[in-house]
Structure formats: C-alpha cells, structure tokens
Protein backbone atom coordinates (compact mmCIF):
# COMPACT_ATOMS: atom_id res chain seq x y z
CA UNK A 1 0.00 0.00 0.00
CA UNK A 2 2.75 2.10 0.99
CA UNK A 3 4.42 1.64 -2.22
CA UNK A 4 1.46 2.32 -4.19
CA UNK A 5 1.25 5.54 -2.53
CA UNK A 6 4.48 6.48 -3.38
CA UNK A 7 4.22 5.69 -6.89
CA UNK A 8 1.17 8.18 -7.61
CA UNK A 9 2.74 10.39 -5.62
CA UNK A 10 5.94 10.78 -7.76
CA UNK A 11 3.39 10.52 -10.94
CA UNK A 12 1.40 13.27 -9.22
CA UNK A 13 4.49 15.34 -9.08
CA UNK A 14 5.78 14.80 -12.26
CA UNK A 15 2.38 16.16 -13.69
CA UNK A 16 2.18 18.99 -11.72
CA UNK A 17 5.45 19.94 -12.94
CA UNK A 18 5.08 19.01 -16.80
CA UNK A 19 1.78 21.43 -15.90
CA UNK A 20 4.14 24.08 -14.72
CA UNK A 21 7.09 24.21 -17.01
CA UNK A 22 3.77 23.96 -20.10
CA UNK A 23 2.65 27.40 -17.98
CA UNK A 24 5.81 29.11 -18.01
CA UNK A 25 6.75 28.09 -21.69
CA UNK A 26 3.09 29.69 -22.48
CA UNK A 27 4.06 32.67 -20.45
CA UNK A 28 7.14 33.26 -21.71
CA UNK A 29 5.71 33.00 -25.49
CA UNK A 30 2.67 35.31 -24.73
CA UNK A 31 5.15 38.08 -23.00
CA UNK A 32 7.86 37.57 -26.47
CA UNK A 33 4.25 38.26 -28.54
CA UNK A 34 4.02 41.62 -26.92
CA UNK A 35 7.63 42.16 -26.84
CA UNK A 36 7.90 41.44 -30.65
CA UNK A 37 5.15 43.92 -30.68
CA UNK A 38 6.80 46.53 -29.02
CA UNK A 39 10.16 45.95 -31.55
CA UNK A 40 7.58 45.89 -34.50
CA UNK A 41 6.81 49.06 -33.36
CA UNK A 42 10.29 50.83 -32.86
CA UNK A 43 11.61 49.66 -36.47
CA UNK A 44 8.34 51.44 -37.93
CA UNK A 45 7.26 48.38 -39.40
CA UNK A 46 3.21 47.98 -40.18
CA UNK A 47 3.46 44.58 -41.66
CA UNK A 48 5.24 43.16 -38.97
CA UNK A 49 2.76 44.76 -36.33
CA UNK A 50 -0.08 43.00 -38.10
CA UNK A 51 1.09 39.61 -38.52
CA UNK A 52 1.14 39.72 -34.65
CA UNK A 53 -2.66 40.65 -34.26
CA UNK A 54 -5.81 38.23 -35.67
CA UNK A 55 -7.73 39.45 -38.42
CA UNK A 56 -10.03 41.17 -36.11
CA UNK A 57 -8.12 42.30 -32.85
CA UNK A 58 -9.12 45.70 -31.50
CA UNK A 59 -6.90 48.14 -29.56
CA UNK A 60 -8.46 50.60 -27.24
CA UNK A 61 -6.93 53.70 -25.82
CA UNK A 62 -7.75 56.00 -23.14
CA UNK A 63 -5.59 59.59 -23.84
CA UNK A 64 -5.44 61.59 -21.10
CA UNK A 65 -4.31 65.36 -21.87
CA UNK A 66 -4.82 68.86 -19.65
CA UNK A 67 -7.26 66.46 -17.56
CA UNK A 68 -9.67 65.28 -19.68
CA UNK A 69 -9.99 61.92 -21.11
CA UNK A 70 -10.50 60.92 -24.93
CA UNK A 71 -11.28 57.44 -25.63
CA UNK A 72 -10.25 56.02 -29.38
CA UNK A 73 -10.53 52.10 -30.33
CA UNK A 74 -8.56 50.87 -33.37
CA UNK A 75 -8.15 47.97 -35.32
CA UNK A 76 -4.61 46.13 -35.85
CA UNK A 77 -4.70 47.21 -39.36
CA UNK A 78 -5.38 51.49 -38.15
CA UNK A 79 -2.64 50.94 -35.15
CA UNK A 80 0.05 49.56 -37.42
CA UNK A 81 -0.51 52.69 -39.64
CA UNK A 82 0.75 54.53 -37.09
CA UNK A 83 4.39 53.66 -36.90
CA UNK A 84 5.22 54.23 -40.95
CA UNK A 85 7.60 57.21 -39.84
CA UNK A 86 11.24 55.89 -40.05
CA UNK A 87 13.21 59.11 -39.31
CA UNK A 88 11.87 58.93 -35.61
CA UNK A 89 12.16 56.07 -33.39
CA UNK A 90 9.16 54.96 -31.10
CA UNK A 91 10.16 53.20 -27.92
CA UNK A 92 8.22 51.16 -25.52
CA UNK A 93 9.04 49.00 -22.80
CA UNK A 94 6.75 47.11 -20.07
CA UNK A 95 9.36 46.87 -17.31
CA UNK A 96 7.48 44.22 -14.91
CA UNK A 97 4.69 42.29 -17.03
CA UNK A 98 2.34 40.31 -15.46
CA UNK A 99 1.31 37.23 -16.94
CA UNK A 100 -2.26 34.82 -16.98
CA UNK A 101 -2.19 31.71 -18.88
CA UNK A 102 -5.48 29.55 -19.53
CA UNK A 103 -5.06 27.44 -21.79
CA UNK A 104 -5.32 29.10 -25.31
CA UNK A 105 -6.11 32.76 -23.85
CA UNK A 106 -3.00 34.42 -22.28
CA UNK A 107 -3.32 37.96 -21.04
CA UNK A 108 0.04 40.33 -20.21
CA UNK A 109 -1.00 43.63 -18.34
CA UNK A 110 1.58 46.04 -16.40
CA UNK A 111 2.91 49.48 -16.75
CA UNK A 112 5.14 50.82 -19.71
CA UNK A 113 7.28 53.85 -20.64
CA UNK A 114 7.27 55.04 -23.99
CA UNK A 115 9.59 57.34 -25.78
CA UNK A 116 10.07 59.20 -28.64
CA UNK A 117 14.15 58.24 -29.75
CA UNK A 118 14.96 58.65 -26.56
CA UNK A 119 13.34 61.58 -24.98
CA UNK A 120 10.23 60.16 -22.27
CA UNK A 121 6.80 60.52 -23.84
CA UNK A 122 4.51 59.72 -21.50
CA UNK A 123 3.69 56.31 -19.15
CA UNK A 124 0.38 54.27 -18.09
CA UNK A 125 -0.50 50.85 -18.41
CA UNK A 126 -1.22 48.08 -21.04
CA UNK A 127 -3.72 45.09 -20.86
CA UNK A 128 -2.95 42.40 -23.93
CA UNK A 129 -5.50 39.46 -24.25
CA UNK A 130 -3.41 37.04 -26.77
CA UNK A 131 -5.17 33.70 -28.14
CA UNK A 132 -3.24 30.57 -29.56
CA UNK A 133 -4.34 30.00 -32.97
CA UNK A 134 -3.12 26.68 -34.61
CA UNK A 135 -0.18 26.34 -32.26
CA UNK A 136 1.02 30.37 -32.30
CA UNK A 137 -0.06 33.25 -29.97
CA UNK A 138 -2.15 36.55 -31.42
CA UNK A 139 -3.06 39.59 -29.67
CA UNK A 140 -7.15 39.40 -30.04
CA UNK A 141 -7.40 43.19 -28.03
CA UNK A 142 -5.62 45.12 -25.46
CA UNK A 143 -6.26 48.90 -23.66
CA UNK A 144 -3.82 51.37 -22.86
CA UNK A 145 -4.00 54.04 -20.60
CA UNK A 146 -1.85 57.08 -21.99
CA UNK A 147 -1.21 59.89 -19.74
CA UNK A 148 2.40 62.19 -20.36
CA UNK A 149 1.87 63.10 -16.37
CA UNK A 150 1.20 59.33 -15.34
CA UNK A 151 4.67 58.63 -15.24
CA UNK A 152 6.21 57.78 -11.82
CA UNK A 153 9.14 59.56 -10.35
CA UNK A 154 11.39 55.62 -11.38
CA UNK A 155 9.37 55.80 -14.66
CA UNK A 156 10.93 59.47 -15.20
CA UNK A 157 14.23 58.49 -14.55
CA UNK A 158 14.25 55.66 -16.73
CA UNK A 159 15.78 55.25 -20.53
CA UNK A 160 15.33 52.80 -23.18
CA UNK A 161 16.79 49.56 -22.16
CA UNK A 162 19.91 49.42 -24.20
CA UNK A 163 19.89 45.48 -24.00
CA UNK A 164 16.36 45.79 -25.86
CA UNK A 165 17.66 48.61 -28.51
CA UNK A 166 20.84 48.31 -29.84
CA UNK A 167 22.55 51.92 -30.56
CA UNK A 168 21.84 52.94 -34.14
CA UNK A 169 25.05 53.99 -36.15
C-alpha cells in the first residue's frame, strides 16, 4: 500500500510539474508576442505589427491630456498605420509584465514607458488578451492608458533599455 502511494505520488508530481514548465513556456511565449510587438513598433514596421494581431483584434486607448480623457478604439490594421515614420524612433518598454495563462487565452498587463528616440513621452499601463491559434499566440485586443503626467518619479528616470535597442550607427 505504501508503495502504491508512493508511486502516484511521484506521478502526481511529475504532472504537476510538466503542468508548470507547459505554464511558463506559455508565459514566456505570450510576454515575447508583446515584446515582438513593441520591436515591431520601434523599427516602424506595419506589416510586422499585423502579422502579430488576428484578423479582427481591436486596440483601445484612453488619452489623457490637460485632464480630460478621450477614448479612441482601433483595429490592428489602423494601429500599425501609425508607426510608418522611419526618421523617428518609437520606444516602448513594459518593465514588470504580469502574466495569466489559460489554456489558449493568455493575457500580459503592467505598466510601460514610452519614448520618442529617446526623450520620455509619457507612461500608463497596457492590458494584452493574446489567443493561440493553430499552435502560435495573437493579440485578439488590449487597452492602454496614456497619460504624459502618469509617469512615476522611477518611470521618469528611466531610458530605453539598451539590452532591448541596440545603438543605431
């Protein structure tokens, strides 16, 4: 009996940690989604931006500006049309993500800096909901908050992550 025990105990734990390690890799690849998003971004790149959305994500964003709040929703397609400018470079970093993993629905929320080159733009935070489709994770919809005075007193003091963007030459 004892042995018995034992045994679907040490099956038990090697389940639970298959489970795990399947959690982080999903994690990890739902986080790199948003990441790739952000880099997407920077090199001005609208066909790269939309490969990482599904054909009918939605983006909503809450601008806040001399205290009053505009609300604007956009579609991958409209978002990636705004980073076509190549002379400037557009910036942004989510320094602590959080991560929820479900299955096939992944979600990455936390606060970001974003910059213009390298001059602080404004802060606030982002909300991703990313689905797997046939094996590869899309962003379905996400919110921003973005608010120039939102930025914390560490978010002020902090530049682009050099690790993250190489110097140009």
């Amino acid at each position: 009996m004892k042995k018995t025990f034992l045994i679907l105990a040490i099956f038990m734990l090697i389940g639970v940690a298959s489970v795990s390690a399947q959690h982080s890799d999903d994690a990890r690849a739902a986080i790199g989604v948003v990441n790739q998003l952000f880099t997407e971004m920077a090199a001005a790149n609208p066909a790269g931006i939309v490969a990482l959305h599904t054909p009918t994500s939605d983006l909503a964003a809450v601008f806040k500006r001399d205290g009053k709040s505009r609300y604007q929703s956009f579609n991958g397609e409209a978002f990636s049309k705004m980073f076509t400018d190549k002379t400037k470079t557009m910036r942004e970093e989510m320094y602590d993500p959080k991560v929820e993993v479900h299955g096939d629905w992944a979600m990455v929320w936390g606060r970001y800096v974003f910059f213009n080159d390298d001059k602080l733009s404004h802060c606030g935070i982002n909300q991703f909901n990313l689905v797997r489709i046939e094996g590869t994770w899309k962003i379905a919809n996400g919110a921003s908050t973005i608010d120039p005075n939102d930025c914390t007193e560490k978010e002020k003091a902090m530049k682009p992550d050099p690790k993250k963007w190489p110097v140009k030459e």
